[in-house]
PDB file of N, CA and C in Angstrom:
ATOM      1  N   UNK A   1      16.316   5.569   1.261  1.00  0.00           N
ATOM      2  CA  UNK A   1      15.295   4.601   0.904  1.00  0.00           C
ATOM      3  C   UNK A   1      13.993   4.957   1.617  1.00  0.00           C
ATOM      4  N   UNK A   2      12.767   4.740   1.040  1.00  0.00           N
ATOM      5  CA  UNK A   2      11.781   5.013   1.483  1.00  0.00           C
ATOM      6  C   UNK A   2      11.373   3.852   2.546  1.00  0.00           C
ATOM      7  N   UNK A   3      10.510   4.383   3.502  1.00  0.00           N
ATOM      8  CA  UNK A   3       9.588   3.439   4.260  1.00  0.00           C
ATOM      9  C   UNK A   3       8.221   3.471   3.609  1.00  0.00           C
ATOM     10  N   UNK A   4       8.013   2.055   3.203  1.00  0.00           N
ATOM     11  CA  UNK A   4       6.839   1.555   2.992  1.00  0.00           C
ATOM     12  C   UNK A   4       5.792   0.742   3.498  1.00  0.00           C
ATOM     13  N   UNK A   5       4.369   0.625   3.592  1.00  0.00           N
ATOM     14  CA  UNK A   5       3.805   0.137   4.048  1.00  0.00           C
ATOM     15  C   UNK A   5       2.629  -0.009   3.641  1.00  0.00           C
ATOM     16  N   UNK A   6       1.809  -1.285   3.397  1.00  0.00           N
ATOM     17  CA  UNK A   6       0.745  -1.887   2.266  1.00  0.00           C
ATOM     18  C   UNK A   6       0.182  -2.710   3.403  1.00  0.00           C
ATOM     19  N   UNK A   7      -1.095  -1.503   3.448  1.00  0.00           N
ATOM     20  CA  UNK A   7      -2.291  -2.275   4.468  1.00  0.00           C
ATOM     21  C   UNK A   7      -2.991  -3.188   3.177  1.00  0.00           C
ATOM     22  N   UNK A   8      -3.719  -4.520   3.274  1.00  0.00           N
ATOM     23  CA  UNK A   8      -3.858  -5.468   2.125  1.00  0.00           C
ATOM     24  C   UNK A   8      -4.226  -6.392   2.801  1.00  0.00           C
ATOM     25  N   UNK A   9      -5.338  -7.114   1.616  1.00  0.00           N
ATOM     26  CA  UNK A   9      -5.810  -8.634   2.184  1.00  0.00           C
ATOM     27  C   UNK A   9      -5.441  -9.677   0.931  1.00  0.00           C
ATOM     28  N   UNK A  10      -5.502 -11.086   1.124  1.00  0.00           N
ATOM     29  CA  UNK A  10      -4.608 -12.361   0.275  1.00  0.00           C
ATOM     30  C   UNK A  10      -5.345 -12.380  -0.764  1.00  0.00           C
ATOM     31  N   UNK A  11      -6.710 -12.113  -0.708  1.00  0.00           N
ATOM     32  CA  UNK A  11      -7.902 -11.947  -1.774  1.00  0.00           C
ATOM     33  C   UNK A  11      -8.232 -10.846  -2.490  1.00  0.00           C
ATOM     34  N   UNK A  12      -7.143  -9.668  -2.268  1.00  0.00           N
ATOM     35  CA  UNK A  12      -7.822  -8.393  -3.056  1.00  0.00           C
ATOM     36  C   UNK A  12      -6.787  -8.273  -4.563  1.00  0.00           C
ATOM     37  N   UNK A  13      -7.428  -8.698  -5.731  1.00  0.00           N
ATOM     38  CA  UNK A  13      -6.692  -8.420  -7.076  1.00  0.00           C
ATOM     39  C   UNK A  13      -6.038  -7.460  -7.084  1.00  0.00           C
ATOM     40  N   UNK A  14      -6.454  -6.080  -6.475  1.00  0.00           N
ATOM     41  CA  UNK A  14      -5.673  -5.248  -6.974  1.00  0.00           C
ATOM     42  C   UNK A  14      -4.386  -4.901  -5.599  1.00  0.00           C
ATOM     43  N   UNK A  15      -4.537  -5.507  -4.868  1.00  0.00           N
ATOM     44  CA  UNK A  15      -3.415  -5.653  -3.739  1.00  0.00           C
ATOM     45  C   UNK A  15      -2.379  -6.089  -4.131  1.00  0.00           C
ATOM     46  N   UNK A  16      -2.622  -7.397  -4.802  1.00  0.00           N
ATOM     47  CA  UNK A  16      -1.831  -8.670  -6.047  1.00  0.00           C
ATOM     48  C   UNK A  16      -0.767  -7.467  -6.796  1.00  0.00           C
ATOM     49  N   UNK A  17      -1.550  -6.738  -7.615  1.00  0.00           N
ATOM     50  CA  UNK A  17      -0.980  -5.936  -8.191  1.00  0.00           C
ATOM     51  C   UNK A  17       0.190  -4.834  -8.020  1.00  0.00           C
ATOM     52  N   UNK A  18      -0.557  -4.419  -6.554  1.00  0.00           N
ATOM     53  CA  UNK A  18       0.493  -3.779  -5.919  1.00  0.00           C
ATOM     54  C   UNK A  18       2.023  -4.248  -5.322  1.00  0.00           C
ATOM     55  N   UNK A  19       1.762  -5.507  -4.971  1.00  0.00           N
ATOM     56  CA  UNK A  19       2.591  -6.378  -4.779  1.00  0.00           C
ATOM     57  C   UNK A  19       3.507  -6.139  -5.797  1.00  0.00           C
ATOM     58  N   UNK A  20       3.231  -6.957  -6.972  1.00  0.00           N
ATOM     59  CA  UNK A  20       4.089  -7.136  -7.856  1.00  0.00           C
ATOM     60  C   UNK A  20       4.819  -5.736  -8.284  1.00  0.00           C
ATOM     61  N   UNK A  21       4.064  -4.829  -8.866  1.00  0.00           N
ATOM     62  CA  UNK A  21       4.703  -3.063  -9.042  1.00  0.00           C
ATOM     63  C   UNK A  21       6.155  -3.189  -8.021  1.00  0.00           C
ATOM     64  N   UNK A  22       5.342  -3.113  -6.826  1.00  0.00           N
ATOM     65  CA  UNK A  22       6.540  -2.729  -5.484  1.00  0.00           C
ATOM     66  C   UNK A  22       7.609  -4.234  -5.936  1.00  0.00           C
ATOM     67  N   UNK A  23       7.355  -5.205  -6.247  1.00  0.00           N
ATOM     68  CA  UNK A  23       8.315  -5.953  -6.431  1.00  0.00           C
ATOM     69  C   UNK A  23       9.502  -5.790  -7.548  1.00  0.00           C
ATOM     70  N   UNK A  24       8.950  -5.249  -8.865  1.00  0.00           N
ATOM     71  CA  UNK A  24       9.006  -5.552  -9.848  1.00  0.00           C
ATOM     72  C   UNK A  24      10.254  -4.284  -9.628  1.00  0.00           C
ATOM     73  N   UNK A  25      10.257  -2.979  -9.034  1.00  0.00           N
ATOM     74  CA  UNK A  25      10.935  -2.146  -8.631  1.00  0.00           C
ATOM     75  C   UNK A  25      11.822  -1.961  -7.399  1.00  0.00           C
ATOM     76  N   UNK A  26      11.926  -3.674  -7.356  1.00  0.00           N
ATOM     77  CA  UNK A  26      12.851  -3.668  -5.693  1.00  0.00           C
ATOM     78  C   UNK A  26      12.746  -2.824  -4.900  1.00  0.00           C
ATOM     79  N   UNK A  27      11.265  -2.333  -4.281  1.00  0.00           N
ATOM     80  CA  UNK A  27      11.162  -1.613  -3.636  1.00  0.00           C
ATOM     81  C   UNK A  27      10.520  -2.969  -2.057  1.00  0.00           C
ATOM     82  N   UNK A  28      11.093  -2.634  -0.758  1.00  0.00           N
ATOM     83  CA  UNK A  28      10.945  -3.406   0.021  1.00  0.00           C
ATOM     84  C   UNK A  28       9.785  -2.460   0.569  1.00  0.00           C
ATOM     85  N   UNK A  29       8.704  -3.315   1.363  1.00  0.00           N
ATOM     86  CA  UNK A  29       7.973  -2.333   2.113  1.00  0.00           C
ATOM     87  C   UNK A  29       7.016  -3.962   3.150  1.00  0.00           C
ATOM     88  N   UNK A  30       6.768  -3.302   4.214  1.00  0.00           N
ATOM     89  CA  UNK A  30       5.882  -4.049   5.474  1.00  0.00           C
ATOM     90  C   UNK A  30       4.589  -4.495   4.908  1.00  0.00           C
ATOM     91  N   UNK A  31       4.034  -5.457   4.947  1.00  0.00           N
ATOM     92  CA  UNK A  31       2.650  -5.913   4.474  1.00  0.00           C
ATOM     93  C   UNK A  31       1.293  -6.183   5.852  1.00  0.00           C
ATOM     94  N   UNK A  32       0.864  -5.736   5.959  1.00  0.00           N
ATOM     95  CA  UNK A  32      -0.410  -5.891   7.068  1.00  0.00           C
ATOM     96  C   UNK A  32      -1.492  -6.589   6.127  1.00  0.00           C
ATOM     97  N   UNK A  33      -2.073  -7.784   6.535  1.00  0.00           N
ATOM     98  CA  UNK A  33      -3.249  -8.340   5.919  1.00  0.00           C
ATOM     99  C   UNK A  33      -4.185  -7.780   7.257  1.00  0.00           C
ATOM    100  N   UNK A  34      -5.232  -6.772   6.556  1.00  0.00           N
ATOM    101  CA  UNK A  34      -6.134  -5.719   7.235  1.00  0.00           C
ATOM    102  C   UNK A  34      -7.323  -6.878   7.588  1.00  0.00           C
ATOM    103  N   UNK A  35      -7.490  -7.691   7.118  1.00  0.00           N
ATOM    104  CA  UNK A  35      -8.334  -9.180   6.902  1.00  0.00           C
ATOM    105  C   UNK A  35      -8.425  -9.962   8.091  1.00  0.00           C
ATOM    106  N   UNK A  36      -7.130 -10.050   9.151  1.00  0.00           N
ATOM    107  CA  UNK A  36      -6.814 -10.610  10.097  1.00  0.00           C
ATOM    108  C   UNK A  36      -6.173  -9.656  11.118  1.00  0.00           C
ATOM    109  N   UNK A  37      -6.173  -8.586  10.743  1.00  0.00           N
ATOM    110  CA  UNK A  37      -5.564  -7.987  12.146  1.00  0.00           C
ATOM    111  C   UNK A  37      -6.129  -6.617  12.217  1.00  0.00           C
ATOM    112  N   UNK A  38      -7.197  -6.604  13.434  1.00  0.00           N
ATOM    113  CA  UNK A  38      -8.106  -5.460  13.176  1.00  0.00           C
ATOM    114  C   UNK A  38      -7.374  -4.126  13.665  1.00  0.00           C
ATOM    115  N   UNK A  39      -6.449  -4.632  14.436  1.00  0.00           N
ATOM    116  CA  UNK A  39      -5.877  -3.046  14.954  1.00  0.00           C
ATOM    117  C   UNK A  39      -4.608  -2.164  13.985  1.00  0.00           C
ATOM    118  N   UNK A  40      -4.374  -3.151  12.769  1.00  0.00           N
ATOM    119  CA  UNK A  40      -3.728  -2.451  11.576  1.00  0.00           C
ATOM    120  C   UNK A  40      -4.958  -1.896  10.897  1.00  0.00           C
ATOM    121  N   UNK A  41      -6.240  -2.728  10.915  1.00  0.00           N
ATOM    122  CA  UNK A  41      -7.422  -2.591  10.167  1.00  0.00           C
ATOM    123  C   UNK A  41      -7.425  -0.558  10.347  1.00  0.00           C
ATOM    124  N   UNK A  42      -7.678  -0.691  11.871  1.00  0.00           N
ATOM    125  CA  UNK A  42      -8.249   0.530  12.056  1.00  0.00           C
ATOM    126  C   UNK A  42      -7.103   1.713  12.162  1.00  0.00           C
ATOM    127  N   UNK A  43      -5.560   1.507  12.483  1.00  0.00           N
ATOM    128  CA  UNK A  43      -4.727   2.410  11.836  1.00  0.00           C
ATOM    129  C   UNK A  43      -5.155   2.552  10.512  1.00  0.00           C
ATOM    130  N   UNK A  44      -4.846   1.994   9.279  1.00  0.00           N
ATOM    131  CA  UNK A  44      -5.471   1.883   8.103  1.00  0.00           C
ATOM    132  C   UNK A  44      -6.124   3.161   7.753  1.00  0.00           C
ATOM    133  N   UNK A  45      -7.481   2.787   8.633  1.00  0.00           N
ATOM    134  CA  UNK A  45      -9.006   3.499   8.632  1.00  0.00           C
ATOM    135  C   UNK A  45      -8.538   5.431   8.370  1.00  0.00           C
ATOM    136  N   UNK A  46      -7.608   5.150   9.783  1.00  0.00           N
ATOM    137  CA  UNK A  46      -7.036   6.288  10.854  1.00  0.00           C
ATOM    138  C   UNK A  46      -6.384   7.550   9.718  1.00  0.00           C
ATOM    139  N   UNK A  47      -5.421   6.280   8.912  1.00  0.00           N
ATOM    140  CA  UNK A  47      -4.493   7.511   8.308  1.00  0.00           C
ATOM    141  C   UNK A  47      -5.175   8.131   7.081  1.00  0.00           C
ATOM    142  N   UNK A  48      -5.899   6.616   6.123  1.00  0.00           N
ATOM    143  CA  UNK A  48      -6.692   7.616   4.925  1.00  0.00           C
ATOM    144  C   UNK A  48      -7.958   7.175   5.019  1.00  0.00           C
ATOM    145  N   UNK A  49      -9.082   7.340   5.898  1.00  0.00           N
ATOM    146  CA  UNK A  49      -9.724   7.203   6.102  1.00  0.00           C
ATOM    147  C   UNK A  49     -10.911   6.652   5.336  1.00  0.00           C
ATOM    148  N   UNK A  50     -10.202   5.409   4.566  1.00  0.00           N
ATOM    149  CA  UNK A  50     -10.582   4.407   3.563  1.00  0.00           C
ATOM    150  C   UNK A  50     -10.991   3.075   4.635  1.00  0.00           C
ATOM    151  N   UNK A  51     -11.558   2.586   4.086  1.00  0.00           N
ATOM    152  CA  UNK A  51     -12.001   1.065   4.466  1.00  0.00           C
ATOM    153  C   UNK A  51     -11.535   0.215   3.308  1.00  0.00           C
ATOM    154  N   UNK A  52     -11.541   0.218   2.233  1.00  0.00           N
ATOM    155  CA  UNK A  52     -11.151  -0.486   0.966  1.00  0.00           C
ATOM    156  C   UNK A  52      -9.329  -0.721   1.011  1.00  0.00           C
ATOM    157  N   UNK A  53      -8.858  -1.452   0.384  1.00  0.00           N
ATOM    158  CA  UNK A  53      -7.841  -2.032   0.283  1.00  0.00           C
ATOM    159  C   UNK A  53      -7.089  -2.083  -1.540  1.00  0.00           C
ATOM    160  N   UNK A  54      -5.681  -2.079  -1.454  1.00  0.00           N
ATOM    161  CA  UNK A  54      -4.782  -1.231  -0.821  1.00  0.00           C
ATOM    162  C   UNK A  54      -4.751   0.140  -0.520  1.00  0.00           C
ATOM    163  N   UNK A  55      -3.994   0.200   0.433  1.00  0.00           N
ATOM    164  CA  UNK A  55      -3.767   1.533   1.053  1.00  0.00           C
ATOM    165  C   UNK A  55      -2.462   1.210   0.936  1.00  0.00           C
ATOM    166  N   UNK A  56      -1.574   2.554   0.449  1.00  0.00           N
ATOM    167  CA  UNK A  56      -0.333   2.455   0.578  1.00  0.00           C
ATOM    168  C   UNK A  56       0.247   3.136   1.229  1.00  0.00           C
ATOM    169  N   UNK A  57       1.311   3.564   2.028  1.00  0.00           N
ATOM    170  CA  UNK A  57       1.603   4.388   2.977  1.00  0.00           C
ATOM    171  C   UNK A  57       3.351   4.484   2.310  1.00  0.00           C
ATOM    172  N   UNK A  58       3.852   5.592   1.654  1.00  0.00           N
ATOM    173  CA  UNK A  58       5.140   6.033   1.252  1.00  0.00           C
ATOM    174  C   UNK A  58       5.944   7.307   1.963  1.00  0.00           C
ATOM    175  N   UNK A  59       6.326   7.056   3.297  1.00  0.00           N
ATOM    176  CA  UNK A  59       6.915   7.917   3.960  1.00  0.00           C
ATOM    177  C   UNK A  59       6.024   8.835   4.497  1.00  0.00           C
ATOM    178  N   UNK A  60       4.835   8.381   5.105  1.00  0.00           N
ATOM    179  CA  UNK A  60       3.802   9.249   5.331  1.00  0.00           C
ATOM    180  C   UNK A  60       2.295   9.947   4.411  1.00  0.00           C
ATOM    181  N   UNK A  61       2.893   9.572   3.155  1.00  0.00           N
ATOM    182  CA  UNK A  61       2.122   9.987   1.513  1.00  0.00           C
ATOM    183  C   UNK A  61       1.271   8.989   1.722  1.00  0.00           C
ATOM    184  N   UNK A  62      -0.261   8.813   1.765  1.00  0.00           N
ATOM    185  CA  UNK A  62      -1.453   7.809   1.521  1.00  0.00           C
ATOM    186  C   UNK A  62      -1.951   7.781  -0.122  1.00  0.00           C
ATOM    187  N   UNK A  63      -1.509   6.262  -0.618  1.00  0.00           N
ATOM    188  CA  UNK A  63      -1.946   6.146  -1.952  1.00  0.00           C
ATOM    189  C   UNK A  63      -3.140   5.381  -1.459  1.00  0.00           C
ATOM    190  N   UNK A  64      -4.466   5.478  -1.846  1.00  0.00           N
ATOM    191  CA  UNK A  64      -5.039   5.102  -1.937  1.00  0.00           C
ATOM    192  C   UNK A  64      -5.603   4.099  -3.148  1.00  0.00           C
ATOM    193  N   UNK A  65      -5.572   2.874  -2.877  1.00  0.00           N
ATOM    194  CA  UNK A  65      -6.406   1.697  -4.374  1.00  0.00           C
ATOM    195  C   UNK A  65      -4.670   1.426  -5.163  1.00  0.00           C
ATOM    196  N   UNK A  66      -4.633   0.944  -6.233  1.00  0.00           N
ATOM    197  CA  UNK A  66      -3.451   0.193  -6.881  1.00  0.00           C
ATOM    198  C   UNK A  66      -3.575   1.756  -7.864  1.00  0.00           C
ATOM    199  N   UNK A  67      -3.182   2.785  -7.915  1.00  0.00           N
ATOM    200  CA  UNK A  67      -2.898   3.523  -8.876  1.00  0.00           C
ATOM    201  C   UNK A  67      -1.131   4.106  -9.201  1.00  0.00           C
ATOM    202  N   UNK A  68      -0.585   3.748 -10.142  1.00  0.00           N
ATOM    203  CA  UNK A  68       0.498   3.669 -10.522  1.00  0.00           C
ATOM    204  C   UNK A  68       1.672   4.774 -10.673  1.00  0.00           C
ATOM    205  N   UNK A  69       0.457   5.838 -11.197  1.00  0.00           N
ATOM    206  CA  UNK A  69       1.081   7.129 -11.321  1.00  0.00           C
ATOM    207  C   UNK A  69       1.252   7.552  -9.926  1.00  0.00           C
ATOM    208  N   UNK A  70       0.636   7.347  -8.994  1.00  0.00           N
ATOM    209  CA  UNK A  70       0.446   8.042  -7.888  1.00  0.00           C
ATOM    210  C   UNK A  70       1.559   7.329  -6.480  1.00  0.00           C
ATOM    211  N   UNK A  71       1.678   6.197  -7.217  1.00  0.00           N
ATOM    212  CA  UNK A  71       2.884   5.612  -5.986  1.00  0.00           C
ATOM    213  C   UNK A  71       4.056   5.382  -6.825  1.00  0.00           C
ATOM    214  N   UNK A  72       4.369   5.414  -7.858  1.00  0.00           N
ATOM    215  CA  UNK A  72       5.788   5.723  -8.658  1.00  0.00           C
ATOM    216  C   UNK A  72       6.058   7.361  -8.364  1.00  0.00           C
ATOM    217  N   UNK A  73       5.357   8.090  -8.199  1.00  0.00           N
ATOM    218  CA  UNK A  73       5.343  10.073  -7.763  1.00  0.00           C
ATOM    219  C   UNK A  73       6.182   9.473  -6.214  1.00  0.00           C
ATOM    220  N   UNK A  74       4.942   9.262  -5.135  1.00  0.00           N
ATOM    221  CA  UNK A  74       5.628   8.652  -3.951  1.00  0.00           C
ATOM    222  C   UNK A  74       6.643   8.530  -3.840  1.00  0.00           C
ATOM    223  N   UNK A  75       7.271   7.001  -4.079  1.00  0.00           N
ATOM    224  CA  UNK A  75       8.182   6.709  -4.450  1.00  0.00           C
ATOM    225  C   UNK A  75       9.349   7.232  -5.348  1.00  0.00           C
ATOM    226  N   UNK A  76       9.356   8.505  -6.067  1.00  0.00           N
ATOM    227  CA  UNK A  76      10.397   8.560  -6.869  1.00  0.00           C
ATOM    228  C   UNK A  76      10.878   8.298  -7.783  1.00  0.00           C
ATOM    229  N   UNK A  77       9.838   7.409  -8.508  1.00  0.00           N
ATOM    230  CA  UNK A  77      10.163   6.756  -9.320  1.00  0.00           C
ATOM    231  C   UNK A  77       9.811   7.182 -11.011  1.00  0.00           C
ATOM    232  N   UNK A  78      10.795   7.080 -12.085  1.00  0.00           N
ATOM    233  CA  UNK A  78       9.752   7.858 -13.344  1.00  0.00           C
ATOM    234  C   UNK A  78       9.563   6.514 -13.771  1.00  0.00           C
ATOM    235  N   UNK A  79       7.956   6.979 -14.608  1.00  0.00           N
ATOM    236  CA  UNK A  79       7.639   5.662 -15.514  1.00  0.00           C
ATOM    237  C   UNK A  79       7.481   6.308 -16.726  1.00  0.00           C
TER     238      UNK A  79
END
């Protein structure tokens, strides 16, 4: 099983989105709201050196933004 991890704030639509994907594929993964906790903020920053939200983190792999093709690859997953 993969380790996952979704730097994200309660207000970003396309975070929402990501959510649901990773849900929708029983995929479990850690949630950081980057919004309230600045020192995930700036890991975040650290690994893909994005400020924008989501950032996805798949076993080390940085998806950057809600793109589908690119964290179903990650993940393993065919669509």
């Amino acid at each position: 099983m993969s380790s996952v991890t979704l730097y994200a704030t309660t207000t970003c639509p396309w975070c929402k989105k990501t959510r649901e994907y990773l849900d929708q594929h029983d995929i479990e993964y850690t949630e950081y709201d980057v919004s309230n906790d600045g020192e995930k903020a700036q890991e975040m920053i650290e690994k893909s050196g994005q400020r924008g939200v989501p950032v996805i983190e798949v076993d080390g792999q940085i998806v950057v933004g809600f793109n589908k093709g690119k964290i179903s690859d990650a993940l393993g997953l065919s669509e």
